[in-house]
Protein backbone atom coordinates (compact mmCIF):
# COMPACT_ATOMS: atom_id res chain seq x y z
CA UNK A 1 104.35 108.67 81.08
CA UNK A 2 104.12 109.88 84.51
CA UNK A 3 103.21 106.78 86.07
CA UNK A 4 106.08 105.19 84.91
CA UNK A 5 108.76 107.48 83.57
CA UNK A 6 111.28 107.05 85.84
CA UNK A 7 114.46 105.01 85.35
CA UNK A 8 113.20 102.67 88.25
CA UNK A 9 109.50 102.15 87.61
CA UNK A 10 109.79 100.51 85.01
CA UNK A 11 112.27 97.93 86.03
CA UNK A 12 110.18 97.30 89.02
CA UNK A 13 107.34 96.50 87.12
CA UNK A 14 109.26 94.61 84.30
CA UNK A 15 109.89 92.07 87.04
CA UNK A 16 106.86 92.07 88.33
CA UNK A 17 105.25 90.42 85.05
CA UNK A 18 105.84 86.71 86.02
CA UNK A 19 104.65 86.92 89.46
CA UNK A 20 104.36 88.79 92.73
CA UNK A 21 108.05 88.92 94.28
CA UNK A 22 109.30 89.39 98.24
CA UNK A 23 110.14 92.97 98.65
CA UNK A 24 114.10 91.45 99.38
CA UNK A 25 114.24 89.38 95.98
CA UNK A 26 112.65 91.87 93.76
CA UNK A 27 114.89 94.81 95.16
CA UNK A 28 118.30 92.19 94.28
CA UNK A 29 116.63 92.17 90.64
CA UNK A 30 117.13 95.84 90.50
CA UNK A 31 121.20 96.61 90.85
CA UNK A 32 122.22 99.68 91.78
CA UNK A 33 118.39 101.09 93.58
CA UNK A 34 119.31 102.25 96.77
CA UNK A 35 116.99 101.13 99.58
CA UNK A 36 115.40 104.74 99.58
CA UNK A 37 114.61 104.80 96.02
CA UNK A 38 113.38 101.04 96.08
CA UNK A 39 110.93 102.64 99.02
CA UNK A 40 109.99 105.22 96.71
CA UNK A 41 109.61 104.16 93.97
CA UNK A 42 106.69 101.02 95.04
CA UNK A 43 104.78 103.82 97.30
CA UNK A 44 104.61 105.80 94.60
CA UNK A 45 103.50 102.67 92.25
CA UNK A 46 101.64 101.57 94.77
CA UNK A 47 99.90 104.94 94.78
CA UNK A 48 99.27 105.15 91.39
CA UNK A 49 97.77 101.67 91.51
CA UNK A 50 99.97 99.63 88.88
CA UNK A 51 101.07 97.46 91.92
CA UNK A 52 99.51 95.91 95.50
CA UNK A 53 101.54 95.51 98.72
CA UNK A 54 100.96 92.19 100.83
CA UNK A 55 101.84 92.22 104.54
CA UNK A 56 102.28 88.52 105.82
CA UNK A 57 101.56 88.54 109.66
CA UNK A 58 104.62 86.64 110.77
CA UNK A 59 108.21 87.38 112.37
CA UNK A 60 110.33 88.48 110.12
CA UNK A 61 107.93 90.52 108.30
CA UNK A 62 107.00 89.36 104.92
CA UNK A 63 106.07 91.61 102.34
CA UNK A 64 105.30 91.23 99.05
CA UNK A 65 104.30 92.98 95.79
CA UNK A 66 102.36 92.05 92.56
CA UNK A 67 100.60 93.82 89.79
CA UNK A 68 97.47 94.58 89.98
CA UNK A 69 95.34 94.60 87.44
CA UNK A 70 95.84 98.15 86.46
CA UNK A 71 99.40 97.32 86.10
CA UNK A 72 99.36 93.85 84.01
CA UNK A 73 97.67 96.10 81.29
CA UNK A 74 101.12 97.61 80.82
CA UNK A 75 102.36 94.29 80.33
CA UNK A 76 102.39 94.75 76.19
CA UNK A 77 104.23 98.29 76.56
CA UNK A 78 107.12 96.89 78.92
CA UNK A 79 107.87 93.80 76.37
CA UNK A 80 108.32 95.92 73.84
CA UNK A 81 110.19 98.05 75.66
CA UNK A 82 112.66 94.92 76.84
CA UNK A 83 112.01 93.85 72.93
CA UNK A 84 113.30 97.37 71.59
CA UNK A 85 116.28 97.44 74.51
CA UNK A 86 117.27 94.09 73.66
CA UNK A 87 117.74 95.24 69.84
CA UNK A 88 118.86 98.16 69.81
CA UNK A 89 121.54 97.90 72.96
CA UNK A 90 124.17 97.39 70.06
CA UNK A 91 123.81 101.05 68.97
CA UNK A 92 123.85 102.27 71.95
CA UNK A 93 126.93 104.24 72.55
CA UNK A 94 127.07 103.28 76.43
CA UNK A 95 129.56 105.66 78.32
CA UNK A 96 132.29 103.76 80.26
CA UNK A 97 131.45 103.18 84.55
């Protein structure tokens, strides 16, 4: 759990799954991470090795991020995760934003 329990990680990851994503594209996918906390939180997964960083040589820079294989073994864990979310987000008592 401390390689992933945080409320972003795991989102990050989640979208991660089908693909390696632009560091622009896979922050949209995450609403509400500040740029800070987006920062954060792939160093740290980046770290930890669930996840590899891609610098493109070109102007803009391009970077992007991927699993690695470290971090596609989570891949079971996160679907259920989504799974249990999915199901259970109707007995949820959400507070009002």
């Amino acid at each position: 759990m401390g390689l992933i329990g945080t409320k972003w990680k795991p989102l990050v990851l989640f979208h991660l799954l089908e693909g390696g994503l632009r560091s622009g594209v896979l922050q949209k996918h995450i609403p509400g991470i500040s740029n800070k906390m987006f920062t954060q939180t792939v160093r740290e997964l980046e770290k930890d090795g669930l996840i590899s960083r891609k610098v493109y040589p070109v102007v803009p820079p391009k970077v992007e991020y991927q699993l690695s294989d470290r971090g596609q073994s989570l891949e079971p864990i996160l679907r259920a995760l989504d799974q249990w979310g999915l199901k259970d987000v109707t007995t949820i008592d959400m507070p009002q934003v």
